[in-house]
N, C-alpha and C. Protein backbone atom coordinates (compact mmCIF):
# COMPACT_ATOMS: atom_id res chain seq x y z
N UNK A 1 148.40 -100.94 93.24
CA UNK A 1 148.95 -99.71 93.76
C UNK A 1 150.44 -99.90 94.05
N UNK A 2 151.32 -98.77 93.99
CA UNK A 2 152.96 -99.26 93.62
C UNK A 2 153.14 -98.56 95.13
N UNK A 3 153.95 -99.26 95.90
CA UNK A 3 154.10 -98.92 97.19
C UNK A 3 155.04 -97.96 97.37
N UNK A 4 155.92 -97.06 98.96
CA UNK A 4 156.11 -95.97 98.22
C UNK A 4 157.49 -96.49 98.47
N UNK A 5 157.86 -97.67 98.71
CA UNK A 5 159.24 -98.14 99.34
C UNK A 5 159.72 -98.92 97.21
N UNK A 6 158.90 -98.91 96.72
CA UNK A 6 159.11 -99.18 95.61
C UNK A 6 159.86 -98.13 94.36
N UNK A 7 159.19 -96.75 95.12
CA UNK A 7 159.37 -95.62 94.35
C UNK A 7 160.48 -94.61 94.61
N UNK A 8 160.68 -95.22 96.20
CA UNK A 8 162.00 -94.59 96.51
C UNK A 8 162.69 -95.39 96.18
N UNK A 9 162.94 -96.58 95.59
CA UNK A 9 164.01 -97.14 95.33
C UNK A 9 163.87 -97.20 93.64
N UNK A 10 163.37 -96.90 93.27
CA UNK A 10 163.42 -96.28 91.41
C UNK A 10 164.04 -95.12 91.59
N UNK A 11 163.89 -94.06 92.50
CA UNK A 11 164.46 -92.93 92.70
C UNK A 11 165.54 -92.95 92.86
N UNK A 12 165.67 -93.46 93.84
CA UNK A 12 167.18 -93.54 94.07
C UNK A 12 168.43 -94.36 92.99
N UNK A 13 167.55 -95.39 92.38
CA UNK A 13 168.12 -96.39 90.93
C UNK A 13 168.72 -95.36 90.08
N UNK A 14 167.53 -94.44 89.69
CA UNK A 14 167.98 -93.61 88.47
C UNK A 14 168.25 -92.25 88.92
N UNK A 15 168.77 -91.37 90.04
CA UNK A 15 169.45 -90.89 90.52
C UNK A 15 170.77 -91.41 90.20
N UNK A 16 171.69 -92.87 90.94
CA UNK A 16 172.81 -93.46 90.91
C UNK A 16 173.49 -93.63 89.13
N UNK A 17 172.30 -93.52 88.61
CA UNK A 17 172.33 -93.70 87.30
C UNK A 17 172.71 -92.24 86.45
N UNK A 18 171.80 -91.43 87.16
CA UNK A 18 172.27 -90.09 86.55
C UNK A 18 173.54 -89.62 86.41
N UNK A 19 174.04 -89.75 88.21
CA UNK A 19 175.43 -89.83 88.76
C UNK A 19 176.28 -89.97 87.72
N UNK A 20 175.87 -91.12 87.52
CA UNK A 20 177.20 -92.53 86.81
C UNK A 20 177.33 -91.58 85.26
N UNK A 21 176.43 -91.57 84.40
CA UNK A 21 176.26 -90.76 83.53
C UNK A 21 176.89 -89.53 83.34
N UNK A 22 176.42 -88.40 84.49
CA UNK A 22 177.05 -87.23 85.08
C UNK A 22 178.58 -87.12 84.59
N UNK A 23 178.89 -87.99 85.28
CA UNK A 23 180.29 -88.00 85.70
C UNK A 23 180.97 -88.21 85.18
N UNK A 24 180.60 -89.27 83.54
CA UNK A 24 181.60 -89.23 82.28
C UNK A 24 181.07 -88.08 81.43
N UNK A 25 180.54 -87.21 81.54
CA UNK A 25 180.12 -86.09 80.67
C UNK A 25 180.68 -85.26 81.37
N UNK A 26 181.01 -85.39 82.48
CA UNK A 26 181.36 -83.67 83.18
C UNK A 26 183.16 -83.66 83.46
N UNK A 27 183.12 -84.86 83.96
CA UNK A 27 185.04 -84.83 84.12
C UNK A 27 185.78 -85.56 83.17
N UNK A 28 185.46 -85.63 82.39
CA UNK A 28 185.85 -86.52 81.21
C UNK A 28 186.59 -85.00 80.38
N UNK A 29 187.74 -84.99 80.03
CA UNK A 29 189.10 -83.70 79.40
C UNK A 29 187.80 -84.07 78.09
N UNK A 30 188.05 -82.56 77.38
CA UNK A 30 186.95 -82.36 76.57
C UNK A 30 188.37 -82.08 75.55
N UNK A 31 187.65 -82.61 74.34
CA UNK A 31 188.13 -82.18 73.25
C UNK A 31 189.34 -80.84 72.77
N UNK A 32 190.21 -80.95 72.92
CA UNK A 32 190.68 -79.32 73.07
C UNK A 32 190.29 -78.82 71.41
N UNK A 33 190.08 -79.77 70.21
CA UNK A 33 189.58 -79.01 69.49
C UNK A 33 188.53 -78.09 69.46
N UNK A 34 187.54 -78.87 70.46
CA UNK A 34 186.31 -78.24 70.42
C UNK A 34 186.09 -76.89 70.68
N UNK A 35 187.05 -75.83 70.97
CA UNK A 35 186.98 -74.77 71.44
C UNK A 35 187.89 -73.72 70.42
N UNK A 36 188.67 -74.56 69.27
CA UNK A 36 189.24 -73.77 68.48
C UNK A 36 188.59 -73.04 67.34
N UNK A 37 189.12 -72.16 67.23
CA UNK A 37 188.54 -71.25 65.75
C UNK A 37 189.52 -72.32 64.71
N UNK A 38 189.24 -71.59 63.39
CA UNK A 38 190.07 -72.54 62.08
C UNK A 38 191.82 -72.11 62.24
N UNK A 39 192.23 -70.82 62.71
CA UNK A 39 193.71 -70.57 62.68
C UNK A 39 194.31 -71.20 63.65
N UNK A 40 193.74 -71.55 64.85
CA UNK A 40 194.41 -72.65 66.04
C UNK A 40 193.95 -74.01 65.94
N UNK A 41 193.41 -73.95 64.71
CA UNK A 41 192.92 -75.80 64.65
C UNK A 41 194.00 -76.39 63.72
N UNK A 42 194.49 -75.08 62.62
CA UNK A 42 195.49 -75.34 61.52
C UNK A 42 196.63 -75.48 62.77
N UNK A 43 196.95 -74.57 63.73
CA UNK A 43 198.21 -74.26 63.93
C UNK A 43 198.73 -75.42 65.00
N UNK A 44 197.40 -76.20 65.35
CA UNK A 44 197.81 -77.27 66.47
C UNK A 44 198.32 -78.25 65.60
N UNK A 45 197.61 -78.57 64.19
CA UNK A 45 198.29 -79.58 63.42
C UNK A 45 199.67 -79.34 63.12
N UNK A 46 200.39 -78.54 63.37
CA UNK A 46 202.11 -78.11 62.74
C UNK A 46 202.01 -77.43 61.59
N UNK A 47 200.43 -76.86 61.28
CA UNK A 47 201.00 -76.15 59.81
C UNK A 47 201.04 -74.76 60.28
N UNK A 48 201.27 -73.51 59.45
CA UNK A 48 201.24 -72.16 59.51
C UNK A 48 199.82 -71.52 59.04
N UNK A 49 198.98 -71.01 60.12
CA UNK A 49 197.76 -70.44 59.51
C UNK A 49 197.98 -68.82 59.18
N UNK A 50 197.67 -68.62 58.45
CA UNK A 50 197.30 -67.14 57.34
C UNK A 50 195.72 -66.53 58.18
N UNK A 51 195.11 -65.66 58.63
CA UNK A 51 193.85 -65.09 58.19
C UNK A 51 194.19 -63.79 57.61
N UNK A 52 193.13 -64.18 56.52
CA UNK A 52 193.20 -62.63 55.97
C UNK A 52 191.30 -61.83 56.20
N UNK A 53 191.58 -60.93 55.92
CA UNK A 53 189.70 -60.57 55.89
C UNK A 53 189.79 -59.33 54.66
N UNK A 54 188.07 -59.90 53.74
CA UNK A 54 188.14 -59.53 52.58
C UNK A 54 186.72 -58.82 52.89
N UNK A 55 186.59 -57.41 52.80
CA UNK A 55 185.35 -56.45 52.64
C UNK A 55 184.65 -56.70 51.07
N UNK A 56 183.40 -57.30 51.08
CA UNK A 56 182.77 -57.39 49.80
C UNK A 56 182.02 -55.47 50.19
N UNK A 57 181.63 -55.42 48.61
CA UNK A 57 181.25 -54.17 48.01
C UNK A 57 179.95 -53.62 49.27
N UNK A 58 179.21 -54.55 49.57
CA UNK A 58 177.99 -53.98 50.21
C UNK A 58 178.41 -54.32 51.98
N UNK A 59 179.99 -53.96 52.32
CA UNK A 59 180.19 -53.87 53.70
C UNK A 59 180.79 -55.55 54.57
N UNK A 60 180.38 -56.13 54.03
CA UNK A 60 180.28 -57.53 54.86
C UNK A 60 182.12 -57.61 55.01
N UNK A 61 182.39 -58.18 56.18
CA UNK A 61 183.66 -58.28 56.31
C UNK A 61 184.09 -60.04 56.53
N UNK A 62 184.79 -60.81 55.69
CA UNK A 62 184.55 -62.65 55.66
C UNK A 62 186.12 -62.59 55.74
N UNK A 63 185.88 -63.48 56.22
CA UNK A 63 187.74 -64.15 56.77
C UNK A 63 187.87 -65.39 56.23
N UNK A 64 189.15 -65.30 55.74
CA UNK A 64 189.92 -66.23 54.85
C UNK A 64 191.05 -66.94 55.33
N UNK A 65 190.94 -68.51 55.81
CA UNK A 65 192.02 -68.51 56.24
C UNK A 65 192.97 -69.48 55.14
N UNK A 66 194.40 -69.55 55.03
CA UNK A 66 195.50 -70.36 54.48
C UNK A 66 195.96 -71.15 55.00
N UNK A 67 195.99 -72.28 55.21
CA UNK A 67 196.90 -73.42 55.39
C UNK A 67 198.48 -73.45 54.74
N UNK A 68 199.75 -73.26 55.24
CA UNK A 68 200.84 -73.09 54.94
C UNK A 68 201.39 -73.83 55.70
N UNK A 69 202.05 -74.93 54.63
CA UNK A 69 202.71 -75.89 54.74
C UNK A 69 204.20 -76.04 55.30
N UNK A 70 204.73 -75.72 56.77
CA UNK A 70 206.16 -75.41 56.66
C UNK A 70 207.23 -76.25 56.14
N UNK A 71 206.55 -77.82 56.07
CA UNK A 71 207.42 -78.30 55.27
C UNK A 71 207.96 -78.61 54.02
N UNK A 72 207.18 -78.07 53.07
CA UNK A 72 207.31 -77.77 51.85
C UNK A 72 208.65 -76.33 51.73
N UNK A 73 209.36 -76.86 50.85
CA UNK A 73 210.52 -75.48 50.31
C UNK A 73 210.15 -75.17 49.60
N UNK A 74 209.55 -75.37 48.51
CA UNK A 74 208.89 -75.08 47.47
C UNK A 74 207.83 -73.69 47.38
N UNK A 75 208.17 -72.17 46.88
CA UNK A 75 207.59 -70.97 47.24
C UNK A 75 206.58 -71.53 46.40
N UNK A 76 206.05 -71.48 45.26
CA UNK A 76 205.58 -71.89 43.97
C UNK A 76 204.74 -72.93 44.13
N UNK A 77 203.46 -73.08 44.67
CA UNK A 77 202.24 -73.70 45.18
C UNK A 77 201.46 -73.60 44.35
N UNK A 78 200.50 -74.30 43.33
CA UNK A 78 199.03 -74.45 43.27
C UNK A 78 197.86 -73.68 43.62
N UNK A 79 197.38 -72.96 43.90
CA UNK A 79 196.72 -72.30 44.82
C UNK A 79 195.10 -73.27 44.76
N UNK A 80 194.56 -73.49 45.70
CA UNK A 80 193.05 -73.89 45.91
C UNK A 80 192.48 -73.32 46.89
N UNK A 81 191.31 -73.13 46.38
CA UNK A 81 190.34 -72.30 46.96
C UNK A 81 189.08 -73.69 47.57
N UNK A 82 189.03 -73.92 49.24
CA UNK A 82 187.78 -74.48 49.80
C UNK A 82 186.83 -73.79 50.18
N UNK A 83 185.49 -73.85 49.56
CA UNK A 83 184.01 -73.34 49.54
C UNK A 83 183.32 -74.35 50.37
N UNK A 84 182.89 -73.82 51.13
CA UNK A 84 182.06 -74.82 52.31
C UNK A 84 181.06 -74.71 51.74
N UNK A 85 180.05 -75.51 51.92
CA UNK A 85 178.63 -75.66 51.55
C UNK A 85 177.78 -74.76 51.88
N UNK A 86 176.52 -74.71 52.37
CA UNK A 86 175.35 -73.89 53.02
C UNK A 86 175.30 -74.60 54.26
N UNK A 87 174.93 -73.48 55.32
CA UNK A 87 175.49 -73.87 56.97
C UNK A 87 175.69 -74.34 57.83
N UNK A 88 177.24 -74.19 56.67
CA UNK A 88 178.53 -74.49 56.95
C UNK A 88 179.50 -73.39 57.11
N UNK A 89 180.76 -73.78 57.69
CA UNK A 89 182.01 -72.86 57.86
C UNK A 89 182.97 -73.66 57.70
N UNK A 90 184.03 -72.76 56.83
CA UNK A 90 185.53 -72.98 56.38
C UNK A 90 186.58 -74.10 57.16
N UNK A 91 186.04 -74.07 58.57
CA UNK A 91 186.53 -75.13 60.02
C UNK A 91 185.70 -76.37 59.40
N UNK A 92 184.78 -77.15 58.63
CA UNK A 92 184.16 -77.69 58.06
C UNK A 92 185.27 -78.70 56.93
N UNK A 93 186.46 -78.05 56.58
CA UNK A 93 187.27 -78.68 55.92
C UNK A 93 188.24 -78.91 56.93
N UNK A 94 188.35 -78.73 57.68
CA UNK A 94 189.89 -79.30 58.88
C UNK A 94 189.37 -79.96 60.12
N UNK A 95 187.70 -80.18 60.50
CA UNK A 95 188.19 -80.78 61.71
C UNK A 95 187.95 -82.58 61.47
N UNK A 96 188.05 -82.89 62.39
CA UNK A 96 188.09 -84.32 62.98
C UNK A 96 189.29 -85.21 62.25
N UNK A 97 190.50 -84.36 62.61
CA UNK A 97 192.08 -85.53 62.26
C UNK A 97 192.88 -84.90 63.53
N UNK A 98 192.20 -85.59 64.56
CA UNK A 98 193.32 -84.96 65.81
C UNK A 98 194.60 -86.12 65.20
N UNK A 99 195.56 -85.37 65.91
CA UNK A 99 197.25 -85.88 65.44
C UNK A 99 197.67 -85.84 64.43
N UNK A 100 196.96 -85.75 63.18
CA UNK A 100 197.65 -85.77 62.36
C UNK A 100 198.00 -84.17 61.63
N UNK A 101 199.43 -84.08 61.29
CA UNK A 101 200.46 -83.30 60.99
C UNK A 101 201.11 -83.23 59.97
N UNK A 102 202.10 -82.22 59.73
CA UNK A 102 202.75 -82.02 58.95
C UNK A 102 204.05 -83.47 59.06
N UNK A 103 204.13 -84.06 59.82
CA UNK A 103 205.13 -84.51 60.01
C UNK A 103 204.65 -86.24 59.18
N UNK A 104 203.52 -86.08 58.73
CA UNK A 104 203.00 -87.16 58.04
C UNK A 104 203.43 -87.31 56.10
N UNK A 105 203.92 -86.34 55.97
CA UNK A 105 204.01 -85.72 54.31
C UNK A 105 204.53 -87.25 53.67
N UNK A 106 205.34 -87.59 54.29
CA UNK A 106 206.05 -89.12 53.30
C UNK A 106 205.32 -90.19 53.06
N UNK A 107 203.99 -89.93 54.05
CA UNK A 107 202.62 -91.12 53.93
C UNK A 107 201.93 -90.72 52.43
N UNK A 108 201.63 -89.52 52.24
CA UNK A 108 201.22 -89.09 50.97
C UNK A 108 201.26 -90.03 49.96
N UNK A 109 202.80 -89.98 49.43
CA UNK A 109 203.04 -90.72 48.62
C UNK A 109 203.41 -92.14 48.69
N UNK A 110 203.11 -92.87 49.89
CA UNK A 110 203.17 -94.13 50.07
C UNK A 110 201.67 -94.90 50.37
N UNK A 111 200.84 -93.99 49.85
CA UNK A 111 199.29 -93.71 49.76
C UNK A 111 198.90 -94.83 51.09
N UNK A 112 199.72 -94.09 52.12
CA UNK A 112 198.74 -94.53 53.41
C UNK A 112 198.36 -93.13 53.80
N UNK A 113 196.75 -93.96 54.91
CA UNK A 113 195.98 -92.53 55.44
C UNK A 113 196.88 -91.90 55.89
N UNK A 114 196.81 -90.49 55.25
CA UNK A 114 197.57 -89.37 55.78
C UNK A 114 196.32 -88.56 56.80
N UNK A 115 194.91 -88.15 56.29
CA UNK A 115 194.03 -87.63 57.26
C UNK A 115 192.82 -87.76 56.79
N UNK A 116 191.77 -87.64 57.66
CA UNK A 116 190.41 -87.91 56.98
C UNK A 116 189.77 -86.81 56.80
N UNK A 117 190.38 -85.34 56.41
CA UNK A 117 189.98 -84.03 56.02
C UNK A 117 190.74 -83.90 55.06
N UNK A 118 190.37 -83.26 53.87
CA UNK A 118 191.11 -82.55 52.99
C UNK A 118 191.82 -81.22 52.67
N UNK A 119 191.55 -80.72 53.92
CA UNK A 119 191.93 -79.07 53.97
C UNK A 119 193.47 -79.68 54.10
N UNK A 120 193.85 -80.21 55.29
CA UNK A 120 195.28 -80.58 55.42
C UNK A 120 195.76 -81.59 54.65
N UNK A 121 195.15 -82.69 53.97
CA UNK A 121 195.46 -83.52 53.06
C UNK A 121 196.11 -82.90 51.45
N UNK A 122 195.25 -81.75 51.31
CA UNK A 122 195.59 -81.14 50.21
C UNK A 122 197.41 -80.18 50.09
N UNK A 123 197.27 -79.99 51.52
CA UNK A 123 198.31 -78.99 51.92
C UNK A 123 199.50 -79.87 51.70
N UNK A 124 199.26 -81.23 52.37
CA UNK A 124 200.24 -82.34 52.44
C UNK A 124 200.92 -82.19 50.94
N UNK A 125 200.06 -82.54 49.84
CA UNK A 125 199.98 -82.88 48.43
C UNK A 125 200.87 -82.05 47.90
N UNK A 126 201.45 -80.42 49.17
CA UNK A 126 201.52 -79.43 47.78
C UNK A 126 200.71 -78.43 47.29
N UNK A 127 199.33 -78.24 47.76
CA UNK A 127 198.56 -77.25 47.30
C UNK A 127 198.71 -75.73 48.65
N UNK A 128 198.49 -75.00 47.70
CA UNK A 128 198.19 -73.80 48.73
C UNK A 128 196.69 -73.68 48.83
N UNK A 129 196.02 -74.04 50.23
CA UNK A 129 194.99 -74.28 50.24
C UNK A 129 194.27 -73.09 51.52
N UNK A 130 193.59 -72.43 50.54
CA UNK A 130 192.50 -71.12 51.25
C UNK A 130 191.25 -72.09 51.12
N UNK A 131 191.01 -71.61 52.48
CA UNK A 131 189.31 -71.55 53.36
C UNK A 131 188.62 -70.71 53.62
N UNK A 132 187.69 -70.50 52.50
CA UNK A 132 186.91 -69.19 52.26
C UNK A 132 185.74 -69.21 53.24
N UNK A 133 184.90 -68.35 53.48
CA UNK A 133 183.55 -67.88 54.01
C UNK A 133 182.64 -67.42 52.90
N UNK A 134 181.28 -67.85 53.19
CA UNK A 134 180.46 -67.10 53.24
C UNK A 134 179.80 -66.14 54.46
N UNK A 135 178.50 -65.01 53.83
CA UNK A 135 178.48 -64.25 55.03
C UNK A 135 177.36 -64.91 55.48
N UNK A 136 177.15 -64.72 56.79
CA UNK A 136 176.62 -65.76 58.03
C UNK A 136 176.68 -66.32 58.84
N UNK A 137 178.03 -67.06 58.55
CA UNK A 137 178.33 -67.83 59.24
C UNK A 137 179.10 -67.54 60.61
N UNK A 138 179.87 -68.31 61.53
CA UNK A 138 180.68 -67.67 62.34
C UNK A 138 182.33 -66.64 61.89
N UNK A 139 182.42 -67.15 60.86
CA UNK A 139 183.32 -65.65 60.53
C UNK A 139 183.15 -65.04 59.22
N UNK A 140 182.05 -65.02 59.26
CA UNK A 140 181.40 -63.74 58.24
C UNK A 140 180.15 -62.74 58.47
N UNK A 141 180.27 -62.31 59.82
CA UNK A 141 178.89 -61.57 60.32
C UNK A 141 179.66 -60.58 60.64
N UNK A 142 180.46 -60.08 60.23
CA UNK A 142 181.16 -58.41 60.67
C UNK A 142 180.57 -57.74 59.41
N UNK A 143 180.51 -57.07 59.80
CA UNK A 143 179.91 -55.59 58.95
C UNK A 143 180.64 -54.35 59.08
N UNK A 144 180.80 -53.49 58.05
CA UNK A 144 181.42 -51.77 58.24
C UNK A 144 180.71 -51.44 59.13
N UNK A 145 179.42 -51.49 58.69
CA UNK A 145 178.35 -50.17 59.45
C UNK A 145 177.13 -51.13 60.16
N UNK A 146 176.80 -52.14 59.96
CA UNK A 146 175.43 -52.97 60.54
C UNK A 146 175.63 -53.88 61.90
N UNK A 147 175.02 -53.73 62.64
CA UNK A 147 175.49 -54.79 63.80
C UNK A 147 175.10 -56.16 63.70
N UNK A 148 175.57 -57.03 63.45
CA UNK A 148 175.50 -58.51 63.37
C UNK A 148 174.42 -59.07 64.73
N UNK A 149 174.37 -58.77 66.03
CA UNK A 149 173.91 -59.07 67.00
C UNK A 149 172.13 -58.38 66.88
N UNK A 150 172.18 -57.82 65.78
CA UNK A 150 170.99 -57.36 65.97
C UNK A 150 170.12 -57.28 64.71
């Protein structure tokens, strides 16, 4: 039989433990990506984000965003088009390269890591690079006439 001076002190063990736990999950500065859409995730890196929104035939309203390179002079871009997979979203090609920037472009061609996404890697290169939607996802559930919430 487990005594009860045994059980308050498991209690109290993994209580102190919870605490400890707690406390790097709760005050620990969170990600500031984690809260961006794709036009403030482009625009924290130093590039220029574009959204555009394109009505397909049967109502659906999908947002498109551009990556624009300000350091490029060059008007006369490449154009590429990124297609995210199945559910997935267009933010799917830009996140996880906190810091890295436009201000990286000369790494390109000295083929050190410039970023471990290609949405901005491509931009680096020179491409004009659109981030399309499908509908479903978080920015493709607008509709003319249908309510998405329901």
């Amino acid at each position: 039989m487990v005594s009860q001076s045994l059980i308050v002190k498991i209690l109290l063990w993994s209580a102190l433990i919870d605490c400890i736990l707690c406390k790097n999950f709760l005050f620990n500065p969170i990600d500031p990506d984690a809260r961006r859409d794709v036009a403030e995730l482009i625009e924290s890196r130093g590039f220029i984000a574009e959204t555009h929104y394109i009505t397909t035939d049967d109502g659906y309203i999908l947002t498109i965003n551009r990556i624009v390179n300000p350091s490029l002079k060059e008007k006369k871009r490449r154009p590429l088009i990124l297609q995210h997979g199945v559910l997935c979203s267009s933010i799917d090609w830009i996140i996880n390269a906190p810091g890295i920037g436009i201000k990286n472009s000369d790494a390109v061609f000295q083929n050190k890591k410039v970023s471990n996404n290609l949405g901005f890697a491509l931009s680096l290169f020179g491409y004009d690079v659109w981030l399309t939607n499908s509908r479903g996802n978080k920015y493709g559930t607008n509709h003319t006439k249908l309510d998405p919430n329901k």
